[in-house]
C-alpha atoms as a PDB file:
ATOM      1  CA  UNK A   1     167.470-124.392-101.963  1.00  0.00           C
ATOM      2  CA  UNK A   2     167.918-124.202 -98.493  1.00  0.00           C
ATOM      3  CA  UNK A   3     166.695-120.696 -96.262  1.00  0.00           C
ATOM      4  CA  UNK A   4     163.765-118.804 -97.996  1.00  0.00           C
ATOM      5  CA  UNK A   5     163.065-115.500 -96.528  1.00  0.00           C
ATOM      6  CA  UNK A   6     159.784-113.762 -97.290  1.00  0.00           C
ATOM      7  CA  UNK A   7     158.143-110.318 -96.049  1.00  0.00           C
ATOM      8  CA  UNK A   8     155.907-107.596 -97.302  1.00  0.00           C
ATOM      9  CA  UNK A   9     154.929-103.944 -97.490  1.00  0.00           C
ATOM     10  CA  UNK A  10     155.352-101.558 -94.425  1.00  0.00           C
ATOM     11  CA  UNK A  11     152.087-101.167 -92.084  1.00  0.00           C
ATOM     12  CA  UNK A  12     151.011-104.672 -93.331  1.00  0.00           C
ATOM     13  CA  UNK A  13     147.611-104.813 -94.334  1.00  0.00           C
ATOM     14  CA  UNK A  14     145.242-108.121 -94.512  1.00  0.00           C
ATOM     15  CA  UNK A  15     146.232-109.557 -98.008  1.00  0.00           C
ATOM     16  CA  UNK A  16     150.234-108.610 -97.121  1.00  0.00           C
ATOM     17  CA  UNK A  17     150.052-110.957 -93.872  1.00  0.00           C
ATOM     18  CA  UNK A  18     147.634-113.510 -95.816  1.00  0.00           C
ATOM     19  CA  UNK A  19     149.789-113.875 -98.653  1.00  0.00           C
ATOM     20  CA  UNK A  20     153.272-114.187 -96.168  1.00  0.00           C
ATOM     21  CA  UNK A  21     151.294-116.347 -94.085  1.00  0.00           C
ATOM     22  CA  UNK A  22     150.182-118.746 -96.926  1.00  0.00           C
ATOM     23  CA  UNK A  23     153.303-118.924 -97.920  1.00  0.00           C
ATOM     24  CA  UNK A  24     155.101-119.843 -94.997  1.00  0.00           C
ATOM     25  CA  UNK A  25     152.404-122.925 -94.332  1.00  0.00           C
ATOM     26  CA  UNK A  26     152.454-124.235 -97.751  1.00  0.00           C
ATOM     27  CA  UNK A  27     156.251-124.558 -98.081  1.00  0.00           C
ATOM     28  CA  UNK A  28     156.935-125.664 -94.958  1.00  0.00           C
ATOM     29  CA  UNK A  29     153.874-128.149 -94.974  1.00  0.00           C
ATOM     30  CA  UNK A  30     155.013-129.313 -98.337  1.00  0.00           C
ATOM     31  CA  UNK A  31     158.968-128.833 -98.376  1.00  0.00           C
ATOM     32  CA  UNK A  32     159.322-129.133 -94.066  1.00  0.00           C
ATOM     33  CA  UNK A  33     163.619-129.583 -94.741  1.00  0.00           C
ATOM     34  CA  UNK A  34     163.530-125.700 -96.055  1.00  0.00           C
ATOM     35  CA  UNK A  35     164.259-123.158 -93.169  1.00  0.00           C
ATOM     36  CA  UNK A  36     161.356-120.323 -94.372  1.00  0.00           C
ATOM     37  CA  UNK A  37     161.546-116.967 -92.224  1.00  0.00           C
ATOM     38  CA  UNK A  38     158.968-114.189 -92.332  1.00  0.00           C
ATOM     39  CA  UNK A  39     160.110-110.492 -91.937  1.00  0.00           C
ATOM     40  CA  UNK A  40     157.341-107.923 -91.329  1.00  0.00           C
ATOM     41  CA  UNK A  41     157.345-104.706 -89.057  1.00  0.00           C
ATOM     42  CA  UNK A  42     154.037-106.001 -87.506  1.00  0.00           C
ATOM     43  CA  UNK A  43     151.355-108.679 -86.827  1.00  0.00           C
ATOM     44  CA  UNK A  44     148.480-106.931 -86.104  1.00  0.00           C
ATOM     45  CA  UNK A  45     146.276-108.541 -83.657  1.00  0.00           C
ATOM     46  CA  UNK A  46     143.113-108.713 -85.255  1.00  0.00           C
ATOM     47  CA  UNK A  47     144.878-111.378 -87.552  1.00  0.00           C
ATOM     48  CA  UNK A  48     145.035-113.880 -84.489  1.00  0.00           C
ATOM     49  CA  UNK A  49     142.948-116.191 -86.188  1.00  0.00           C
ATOM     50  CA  UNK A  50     145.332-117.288 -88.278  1.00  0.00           C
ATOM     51  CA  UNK A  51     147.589-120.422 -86.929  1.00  0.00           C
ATOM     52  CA  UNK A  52     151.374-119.171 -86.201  1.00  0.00           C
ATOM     53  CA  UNK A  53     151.426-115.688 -86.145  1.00  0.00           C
ATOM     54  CA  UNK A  54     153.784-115.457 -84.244  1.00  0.00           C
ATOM     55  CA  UNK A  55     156.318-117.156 -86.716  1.00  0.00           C
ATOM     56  CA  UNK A  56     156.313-113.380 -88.148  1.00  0.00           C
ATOM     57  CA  UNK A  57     159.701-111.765 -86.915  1.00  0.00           C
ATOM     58  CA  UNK A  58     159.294-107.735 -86.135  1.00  0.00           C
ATOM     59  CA  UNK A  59     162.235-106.880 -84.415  1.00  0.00           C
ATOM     60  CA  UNK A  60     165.735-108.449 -86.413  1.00  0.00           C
ATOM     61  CA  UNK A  61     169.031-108.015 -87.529  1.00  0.00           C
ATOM     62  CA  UNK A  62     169.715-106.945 -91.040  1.00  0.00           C
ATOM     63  CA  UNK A  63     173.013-108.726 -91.060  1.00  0.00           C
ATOM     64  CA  UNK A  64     172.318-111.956 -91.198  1.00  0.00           C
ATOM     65  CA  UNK A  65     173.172-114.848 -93.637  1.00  0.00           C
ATOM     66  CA  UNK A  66     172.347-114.613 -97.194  1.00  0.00           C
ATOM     67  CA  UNK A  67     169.078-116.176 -97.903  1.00  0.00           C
ATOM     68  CA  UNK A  68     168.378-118.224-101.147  1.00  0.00           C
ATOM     69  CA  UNK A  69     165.573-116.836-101.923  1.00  0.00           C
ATOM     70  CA  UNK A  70     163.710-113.782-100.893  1.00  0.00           C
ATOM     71  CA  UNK A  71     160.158-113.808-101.438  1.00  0.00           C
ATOM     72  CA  UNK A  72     158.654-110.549-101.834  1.00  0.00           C
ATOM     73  CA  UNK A  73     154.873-110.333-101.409  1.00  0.00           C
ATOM     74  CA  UNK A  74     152.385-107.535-102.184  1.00  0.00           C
ATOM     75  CA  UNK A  75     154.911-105.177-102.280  1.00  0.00           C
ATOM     76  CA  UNK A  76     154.662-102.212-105.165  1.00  0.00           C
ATOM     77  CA  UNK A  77     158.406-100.913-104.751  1.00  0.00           C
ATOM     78  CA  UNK A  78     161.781-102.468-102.727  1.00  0.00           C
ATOM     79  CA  UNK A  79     161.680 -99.260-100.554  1.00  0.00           C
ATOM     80  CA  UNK A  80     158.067-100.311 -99.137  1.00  0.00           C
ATOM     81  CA  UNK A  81     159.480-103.691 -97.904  1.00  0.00           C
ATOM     82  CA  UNK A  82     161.450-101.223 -94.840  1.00  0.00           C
ATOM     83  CA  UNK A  83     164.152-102.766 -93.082  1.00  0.00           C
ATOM     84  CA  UNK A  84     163.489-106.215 -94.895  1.00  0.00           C
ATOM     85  CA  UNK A  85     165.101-104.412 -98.251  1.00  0.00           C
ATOM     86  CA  UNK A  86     168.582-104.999 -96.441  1.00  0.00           C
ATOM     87  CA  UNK A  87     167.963-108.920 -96.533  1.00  0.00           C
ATOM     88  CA  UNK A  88     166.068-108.847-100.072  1.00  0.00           C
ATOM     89  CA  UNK A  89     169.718-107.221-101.514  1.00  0.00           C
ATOM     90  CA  UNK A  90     171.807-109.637 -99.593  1.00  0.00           C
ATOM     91  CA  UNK A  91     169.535-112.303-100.869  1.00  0.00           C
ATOM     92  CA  UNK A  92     171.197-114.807-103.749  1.00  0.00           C
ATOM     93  CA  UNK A  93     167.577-114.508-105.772  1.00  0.00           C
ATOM     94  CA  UNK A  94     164.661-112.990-105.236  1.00  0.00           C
ATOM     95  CA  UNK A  95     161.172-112.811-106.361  1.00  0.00           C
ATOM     96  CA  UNK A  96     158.129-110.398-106.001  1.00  0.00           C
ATOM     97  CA  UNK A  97     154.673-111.558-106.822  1.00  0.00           C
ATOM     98  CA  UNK A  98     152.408-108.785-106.608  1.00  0.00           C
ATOM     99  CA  UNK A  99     149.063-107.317-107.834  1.00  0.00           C
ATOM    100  CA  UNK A 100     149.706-103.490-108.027  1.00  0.00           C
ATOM    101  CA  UNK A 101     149.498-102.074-111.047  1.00  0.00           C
ATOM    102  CA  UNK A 102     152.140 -99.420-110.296  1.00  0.00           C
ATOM    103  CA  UNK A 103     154.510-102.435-109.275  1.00  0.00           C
ATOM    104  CA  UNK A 104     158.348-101.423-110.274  1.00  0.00           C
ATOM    105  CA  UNK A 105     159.356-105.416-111.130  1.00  0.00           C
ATOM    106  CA  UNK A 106     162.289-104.913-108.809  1.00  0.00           C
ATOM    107  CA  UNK A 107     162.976-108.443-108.311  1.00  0.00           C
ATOM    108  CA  UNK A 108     164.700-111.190-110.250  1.00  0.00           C
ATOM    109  CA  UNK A 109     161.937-112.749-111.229  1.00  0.00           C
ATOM    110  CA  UNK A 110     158.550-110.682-111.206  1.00  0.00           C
ATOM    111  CA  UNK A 111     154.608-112.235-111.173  1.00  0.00           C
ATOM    112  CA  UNK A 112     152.693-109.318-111.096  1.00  0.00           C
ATOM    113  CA  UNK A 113     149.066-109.550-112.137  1.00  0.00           C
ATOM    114  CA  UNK A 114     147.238-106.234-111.810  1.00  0.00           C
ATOM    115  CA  UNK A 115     144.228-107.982-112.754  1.00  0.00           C
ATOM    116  CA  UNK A 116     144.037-110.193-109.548  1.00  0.00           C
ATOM    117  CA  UNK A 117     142.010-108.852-106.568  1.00  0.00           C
ATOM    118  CA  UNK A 118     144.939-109.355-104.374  1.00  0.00           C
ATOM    119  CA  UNK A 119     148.234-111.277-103.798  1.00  0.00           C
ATOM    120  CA  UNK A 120     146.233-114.179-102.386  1.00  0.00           C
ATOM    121  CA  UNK A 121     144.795-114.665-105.422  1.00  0.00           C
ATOM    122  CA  UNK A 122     147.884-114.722-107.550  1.00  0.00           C
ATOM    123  CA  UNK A 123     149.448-117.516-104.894  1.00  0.00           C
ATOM    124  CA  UNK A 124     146.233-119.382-105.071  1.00  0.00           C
ATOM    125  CA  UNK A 125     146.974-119.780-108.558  1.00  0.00           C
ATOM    126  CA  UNK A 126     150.327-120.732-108.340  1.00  0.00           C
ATOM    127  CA  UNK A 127     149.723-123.078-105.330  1.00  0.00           C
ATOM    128  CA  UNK A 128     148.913-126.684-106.525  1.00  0.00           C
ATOM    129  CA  UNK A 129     145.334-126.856-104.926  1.00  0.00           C
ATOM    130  CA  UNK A 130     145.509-130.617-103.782  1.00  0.00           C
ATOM    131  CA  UNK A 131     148.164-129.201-101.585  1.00  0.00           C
ATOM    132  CA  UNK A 132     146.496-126.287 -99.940  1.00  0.00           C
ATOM    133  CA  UNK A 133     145.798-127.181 -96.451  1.00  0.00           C
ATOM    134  CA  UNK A 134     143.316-125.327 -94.123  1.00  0.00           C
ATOM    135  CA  UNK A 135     146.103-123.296 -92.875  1.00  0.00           C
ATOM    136  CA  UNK A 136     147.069-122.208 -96.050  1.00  0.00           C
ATOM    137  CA  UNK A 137     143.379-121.477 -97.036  1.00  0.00           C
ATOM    138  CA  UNK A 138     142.329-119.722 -93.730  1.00  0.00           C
ATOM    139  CA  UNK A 139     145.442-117.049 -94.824  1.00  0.00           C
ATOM    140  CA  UNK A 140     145.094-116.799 -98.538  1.00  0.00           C
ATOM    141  CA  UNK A 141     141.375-115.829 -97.714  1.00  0.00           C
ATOM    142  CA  UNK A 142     142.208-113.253 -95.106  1.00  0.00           C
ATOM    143  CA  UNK A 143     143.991-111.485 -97.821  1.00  0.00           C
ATOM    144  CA  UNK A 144     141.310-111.837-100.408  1.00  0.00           C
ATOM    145  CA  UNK A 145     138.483-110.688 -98.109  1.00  0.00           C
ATOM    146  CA  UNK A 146     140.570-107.244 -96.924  1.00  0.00           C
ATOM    147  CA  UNK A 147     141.946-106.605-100.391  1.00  0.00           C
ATOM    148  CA  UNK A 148     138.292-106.674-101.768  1.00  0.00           C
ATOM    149  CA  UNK A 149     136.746-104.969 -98.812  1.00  0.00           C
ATOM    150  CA  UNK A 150     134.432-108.229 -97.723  1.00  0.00           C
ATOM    151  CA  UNK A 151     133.895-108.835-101.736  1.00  0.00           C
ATOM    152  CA  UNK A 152     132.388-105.189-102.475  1.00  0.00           C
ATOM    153  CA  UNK A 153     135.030-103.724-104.204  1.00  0.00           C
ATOM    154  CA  UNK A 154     135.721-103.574-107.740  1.00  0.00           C
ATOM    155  CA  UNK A 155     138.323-105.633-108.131  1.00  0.00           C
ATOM    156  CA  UNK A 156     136.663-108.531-107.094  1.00  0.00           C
ATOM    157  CA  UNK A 157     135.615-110.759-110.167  1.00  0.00           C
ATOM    158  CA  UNK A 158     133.994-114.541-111.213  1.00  0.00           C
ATOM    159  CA  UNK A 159     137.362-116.171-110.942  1.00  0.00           C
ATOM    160  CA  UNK A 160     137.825-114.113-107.446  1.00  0.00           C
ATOM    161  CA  UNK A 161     134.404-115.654-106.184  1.00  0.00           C
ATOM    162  CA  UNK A 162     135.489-119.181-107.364  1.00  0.00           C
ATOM    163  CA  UNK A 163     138.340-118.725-105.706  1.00  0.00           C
ATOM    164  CA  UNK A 164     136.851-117.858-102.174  1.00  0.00           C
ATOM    165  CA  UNK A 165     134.854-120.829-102.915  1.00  0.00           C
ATOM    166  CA  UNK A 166     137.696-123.331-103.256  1.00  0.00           C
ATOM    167  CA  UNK A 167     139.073-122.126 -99.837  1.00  0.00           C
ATOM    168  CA  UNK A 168     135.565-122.374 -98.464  1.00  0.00           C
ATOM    169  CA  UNK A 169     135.621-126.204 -99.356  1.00  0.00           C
ATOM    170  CA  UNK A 170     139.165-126.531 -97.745  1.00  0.00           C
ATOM    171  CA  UNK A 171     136.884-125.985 -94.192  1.00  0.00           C
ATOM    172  CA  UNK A 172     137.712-122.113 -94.113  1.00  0.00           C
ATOM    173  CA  UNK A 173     135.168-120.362 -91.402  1.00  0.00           C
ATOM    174  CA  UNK A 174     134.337-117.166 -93.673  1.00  0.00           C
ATOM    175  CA  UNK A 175     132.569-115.623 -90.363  1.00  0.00           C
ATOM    176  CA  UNK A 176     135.153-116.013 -88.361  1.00  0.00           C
ATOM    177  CA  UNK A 177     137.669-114.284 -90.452  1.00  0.00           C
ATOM    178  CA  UNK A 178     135.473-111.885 -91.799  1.00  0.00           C
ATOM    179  CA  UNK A 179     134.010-110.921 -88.274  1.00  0.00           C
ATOM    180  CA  UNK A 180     137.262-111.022 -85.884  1.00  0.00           C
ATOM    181  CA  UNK A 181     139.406-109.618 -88.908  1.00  0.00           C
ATOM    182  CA  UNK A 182     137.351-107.128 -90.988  1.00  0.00           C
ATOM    183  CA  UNK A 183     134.272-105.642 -88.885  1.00  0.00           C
ATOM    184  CA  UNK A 184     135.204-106.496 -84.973  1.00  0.00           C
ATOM    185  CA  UNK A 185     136.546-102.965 -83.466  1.00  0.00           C
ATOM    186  CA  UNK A 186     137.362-101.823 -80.056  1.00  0.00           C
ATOM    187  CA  UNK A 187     135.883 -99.571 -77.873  1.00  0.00           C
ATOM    188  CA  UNK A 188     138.341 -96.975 -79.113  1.00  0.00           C
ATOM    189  CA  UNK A 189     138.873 -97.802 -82.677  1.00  0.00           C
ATOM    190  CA  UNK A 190     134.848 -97.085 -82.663  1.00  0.00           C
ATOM    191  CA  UNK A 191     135.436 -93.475 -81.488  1.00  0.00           C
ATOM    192  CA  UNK A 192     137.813 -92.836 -83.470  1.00  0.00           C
ATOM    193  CA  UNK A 193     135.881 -94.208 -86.257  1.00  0.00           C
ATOM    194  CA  UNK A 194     133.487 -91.818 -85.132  1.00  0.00           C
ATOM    195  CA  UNK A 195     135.581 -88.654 -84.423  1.00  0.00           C
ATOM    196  CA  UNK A 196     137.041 -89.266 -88.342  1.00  0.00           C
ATOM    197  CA  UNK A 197     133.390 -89.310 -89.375  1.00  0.00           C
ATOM    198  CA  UNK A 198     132.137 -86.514 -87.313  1.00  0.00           C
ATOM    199  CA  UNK A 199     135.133 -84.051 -88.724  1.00  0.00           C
ATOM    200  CA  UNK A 200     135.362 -85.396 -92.494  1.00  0.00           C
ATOM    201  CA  UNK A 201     134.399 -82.265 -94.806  1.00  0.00           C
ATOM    202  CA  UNK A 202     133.117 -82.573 -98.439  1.00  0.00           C
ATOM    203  CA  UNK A 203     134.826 -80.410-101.447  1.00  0.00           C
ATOM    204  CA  UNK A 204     134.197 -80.547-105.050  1.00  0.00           C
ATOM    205  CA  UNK A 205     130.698 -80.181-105.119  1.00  0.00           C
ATOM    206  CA  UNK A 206     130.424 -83.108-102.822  1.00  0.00           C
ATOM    207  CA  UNK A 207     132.301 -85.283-104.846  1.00  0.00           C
ATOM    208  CA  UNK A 208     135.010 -85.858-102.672  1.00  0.00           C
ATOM    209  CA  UNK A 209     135.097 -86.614 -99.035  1.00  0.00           C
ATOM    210  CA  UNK A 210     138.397 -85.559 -96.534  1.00  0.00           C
ATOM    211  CA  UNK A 211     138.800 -86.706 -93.140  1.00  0.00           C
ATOM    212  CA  UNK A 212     142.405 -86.106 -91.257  1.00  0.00           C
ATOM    213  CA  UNK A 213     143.603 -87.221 -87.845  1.00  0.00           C
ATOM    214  CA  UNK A 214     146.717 -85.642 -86.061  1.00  0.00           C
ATOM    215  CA  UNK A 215     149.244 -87.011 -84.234  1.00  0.00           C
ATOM    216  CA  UNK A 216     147.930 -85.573 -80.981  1.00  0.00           C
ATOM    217  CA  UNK A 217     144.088 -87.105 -81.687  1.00  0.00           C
ATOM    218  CA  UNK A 218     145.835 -90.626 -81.981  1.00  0.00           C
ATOM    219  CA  UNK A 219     147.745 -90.307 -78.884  1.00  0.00           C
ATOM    220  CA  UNK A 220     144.405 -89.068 -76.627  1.00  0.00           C
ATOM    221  CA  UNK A 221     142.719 -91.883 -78.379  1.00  0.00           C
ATOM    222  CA  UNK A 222     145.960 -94.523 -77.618  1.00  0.00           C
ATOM    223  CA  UNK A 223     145.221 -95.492 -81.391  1.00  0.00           C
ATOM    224  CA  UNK A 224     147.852 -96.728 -83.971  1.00  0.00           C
ATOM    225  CA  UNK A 225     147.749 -96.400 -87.689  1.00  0.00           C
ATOM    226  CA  UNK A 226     146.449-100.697 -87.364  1.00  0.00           C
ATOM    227  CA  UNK A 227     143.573 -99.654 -85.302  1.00  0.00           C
ATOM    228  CA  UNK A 228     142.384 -97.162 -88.630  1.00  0.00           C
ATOM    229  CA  UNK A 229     141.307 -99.525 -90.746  1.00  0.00           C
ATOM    230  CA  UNK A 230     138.094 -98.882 -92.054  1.00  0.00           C
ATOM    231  CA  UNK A 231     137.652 -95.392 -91.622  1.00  0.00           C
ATOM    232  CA  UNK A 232     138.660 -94.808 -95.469  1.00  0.00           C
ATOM    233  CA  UNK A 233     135.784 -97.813 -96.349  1.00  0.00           C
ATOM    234  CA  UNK A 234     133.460 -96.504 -94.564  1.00  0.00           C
ATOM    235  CA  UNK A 235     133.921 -92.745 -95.867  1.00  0.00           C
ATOM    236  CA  UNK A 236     133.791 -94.550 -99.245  1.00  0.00           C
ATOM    237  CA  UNK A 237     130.161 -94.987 -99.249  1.00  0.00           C
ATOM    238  CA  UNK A 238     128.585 -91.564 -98.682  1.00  0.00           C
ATOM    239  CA  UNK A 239     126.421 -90.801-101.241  1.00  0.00           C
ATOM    240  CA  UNK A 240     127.392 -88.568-104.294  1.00  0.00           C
ATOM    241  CA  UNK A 241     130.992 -89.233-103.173  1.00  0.00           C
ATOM    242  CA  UNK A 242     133.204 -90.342-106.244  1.00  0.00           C
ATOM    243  CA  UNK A 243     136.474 -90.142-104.094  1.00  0.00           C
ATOM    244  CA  UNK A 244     137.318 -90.450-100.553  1.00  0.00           C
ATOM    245  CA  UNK A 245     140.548 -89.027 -98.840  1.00  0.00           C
ATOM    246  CA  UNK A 246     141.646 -89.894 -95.371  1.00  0.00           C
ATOM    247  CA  UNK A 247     144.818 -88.397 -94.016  1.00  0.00           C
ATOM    248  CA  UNK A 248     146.647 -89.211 -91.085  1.00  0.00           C
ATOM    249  CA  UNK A 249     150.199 -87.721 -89.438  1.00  0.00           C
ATOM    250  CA  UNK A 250     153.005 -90.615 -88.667  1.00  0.00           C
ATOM    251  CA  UNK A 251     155.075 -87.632 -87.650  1.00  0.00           C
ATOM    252  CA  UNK A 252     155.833 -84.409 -86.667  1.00  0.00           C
ATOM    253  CA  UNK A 253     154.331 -82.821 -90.476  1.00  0.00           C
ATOM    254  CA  UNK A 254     154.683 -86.335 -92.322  1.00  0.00           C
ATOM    255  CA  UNK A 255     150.984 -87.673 -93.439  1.00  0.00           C
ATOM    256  CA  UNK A 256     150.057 -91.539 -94.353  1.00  0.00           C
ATOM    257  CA  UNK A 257     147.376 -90.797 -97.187  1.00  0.00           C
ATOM    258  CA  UNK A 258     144.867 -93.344 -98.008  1.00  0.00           C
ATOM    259  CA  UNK A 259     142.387 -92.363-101.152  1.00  0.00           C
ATOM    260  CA  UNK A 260     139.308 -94.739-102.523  1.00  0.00           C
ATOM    261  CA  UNK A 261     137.396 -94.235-106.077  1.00  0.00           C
ATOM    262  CA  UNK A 262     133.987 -94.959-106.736  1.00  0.00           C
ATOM    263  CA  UNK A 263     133.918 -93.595-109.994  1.00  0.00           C
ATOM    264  CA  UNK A 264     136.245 -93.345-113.141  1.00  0.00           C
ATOM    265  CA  UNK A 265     138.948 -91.471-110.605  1.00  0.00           C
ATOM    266  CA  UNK A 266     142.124 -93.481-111.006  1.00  0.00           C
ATOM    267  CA  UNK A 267     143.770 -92.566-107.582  1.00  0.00           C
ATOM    268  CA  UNK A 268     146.768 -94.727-108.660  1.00  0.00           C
ATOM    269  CA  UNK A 269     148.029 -91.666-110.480  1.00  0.00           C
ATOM    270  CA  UNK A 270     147.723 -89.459-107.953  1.00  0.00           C
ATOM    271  CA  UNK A 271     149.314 -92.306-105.930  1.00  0.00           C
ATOM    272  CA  UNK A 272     152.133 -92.300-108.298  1.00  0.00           C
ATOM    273  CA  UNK A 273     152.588 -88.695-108.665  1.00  0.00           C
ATOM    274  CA  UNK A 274     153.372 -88.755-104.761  1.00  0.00           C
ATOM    275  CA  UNK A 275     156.055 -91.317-104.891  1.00  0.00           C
ATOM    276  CA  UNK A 276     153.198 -93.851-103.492  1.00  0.00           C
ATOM    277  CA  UNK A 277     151.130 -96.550-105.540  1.00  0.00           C
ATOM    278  CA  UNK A 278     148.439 -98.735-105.779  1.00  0.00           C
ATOM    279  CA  UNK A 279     145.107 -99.774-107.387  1.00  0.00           C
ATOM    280  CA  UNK A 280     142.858 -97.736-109.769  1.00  0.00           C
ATOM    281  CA  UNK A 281     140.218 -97.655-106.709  1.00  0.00           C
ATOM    282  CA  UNK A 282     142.757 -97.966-103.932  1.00  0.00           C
ATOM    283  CA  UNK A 283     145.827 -96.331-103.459  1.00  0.00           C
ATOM    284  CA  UNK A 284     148.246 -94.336-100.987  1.00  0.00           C
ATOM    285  CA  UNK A 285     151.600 -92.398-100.460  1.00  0.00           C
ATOM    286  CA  UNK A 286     153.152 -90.473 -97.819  1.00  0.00           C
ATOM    287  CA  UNK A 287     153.830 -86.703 -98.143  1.00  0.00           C
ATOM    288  CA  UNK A 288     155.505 -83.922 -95.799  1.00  0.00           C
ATOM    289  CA  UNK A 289     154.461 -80.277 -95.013  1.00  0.00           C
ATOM    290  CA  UNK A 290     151.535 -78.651 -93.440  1.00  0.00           C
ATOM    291  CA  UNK A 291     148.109 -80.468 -93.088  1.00  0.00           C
ATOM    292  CA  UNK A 292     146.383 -77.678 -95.370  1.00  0.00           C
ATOM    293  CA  UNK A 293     148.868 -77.763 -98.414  1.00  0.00           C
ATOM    294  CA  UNK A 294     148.741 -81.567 -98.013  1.00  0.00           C
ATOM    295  CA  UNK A 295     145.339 -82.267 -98.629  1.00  0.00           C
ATOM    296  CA  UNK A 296     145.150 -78.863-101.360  1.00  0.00           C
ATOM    297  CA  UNK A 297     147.519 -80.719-103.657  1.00  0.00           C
ATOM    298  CA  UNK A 298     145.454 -83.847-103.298  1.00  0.00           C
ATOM    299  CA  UNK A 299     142.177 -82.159-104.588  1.00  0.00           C
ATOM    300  CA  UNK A 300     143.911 -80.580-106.716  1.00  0.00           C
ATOM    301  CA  UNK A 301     144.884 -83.738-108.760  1.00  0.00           C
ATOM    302  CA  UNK A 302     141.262 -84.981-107.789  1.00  0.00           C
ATOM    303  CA  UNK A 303     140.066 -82.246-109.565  1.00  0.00           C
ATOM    304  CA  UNK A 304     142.343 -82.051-112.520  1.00  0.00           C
ATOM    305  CA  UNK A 305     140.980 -85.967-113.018  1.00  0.00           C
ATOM    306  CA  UNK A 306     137.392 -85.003-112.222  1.00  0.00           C
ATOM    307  CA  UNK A 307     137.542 -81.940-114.765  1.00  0.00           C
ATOM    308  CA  UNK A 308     138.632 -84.125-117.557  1.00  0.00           C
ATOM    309  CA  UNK A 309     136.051 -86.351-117.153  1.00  0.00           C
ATOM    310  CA  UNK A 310     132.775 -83.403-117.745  1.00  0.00           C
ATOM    311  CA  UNK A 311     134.922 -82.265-120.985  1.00  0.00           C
ATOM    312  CA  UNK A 312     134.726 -85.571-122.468  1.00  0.00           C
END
């Protein structure tokens, strides 16, 4: 084997660039004669702290050579990996290792563990640990930290923790990742932080909290869909809420929709239902039309789940 390439899910998230990033230092640390190439649509900036970001290629042509192996990394479906599905079908073998449970097994060869907290921690256990360097730690806990929400979500268990540990002991600076990746915001991803939280709405008897963001709002704010992160978290933890919506338009009437579960809600299937995917807590998918019928068929299944629940 010869060229691998490797890339991830559209609007990368921490764990996608942690687990592409790991990657790319532990093969080429370990097998340097192997020409590795990472495709992802960005590198967002609050991810500097991890050495050779800027080996991650954003802008490239579709018709190059045929890779040996594409490496497909927490990535739920081929059409979420964008423009890098044209190289995964040229590709003479490819491989998805994953940790949604609504993961299609569209490679090859699929290692999909829904049971992991995140991508990271599926590599970690495929890496041989001797041969983890700090590189390779500092990125496999980036992912581990945002897919786990700084260890507070529920998909973080003992072997997770041991984990974190192990990468700790490779010399990993957990504030400094943590910190500059997770909580460190600018001046205008605070207000519209705040704006989100000041014009989020509760329905369901206060079960369920909506906030939405338009096109327009972004643009006064000069705010991409990588300077939301968080908003979704931190509309997570009002009190009485079970499920948290946050909805946000791409386009001219298309909506990026980002749900989290505190309760027995599985927001995977609602996810699903979409055409999206996900975790049982954390899940998303796109949808088209008007901002009101958008988030009315989102209660709707919120409800339907909710409903089921008080009859049992």
């Amino acid at each position: 084997m010869k060229t691998i390439a490797v890339s991830g899910h559209i609007r990368p998230d921490g764990d996608c660039v942690g687990s592409c990033m790991a990657v790319y230092h532990y093969i080429h640390e370990n097998r340097p004669e192997i020409q590795i190439d990472i495709f992802l649509e960005s590198k967002p900036e609050s991810f500097h702290m991890i050495s050779e970001l800027d080996r991650i290629n954003t802008e490239y042509n579709t018709d190059i050579e045929n890779y040996d192996l594409f490496l497909s990394l927490d990535c739920g479906s081929i059409d979420r990996l964008g423009s890098a599905q044209a190289i995964f079908e040229k590709a003479k073998k490819t491989v998805c290792i994953d940790h949604h449970i609504s993961n299609t097994k569209f490679a090859d060869d699929n290692y999909v563990y829904a049971d992991a907290s995140s991508a990271c921690e599926v590599l970690y256990e495929m890496f041989d640990e001797d041969k983890i360097s700090l590189k390779t730690a500092e990125a496999l806990y980036l992912g581990i930290v945002h897919d786990t929400g700084v260890f507070k979500h529920s998909n973080t268990s003992e072997k997770t923790m041991m984990i974190a540990g192990k990468l700790l002991s490779k010399g990993v600076s957990s504030s400094q990742i943590i910190d500059g990746s997770f909580y460190q915001k600018t001046y205008h991803q605070n207000q519209i932080l705040g704006r989100c939280l000041l014009e989020s709405f509760l329905v369901l008897n206060g079960k369920c909290i909506v906030s939405t963001l338009s096109k327009k709002i972004m643009d006064f704010y000069e705010v991409t869909s990588s300077d939301l992160d968080g908003i979704i978290d931190q509309m997570r933890v009002t009190e009485g809420v079970e499920v948290a919506v946050f909805i946000y338009e791409t386009d001219s009437q298309d909506y990026k929709v980002s749900m989290r579960a505190n309760g027995d809600i599985d927001v995977s299937k609602i996810a699903v239902y979409f055409g999206g995917g996900g975790h049982v807590k954390a899940a998303g998918c796109s949808l088209k039309g008007v901002m009101h019928d958008v988030i009315n068929n989102i209660v709707r299944h919120i409800d339907v789940q909710l409903k089921g629940q008080e009859e049992q």
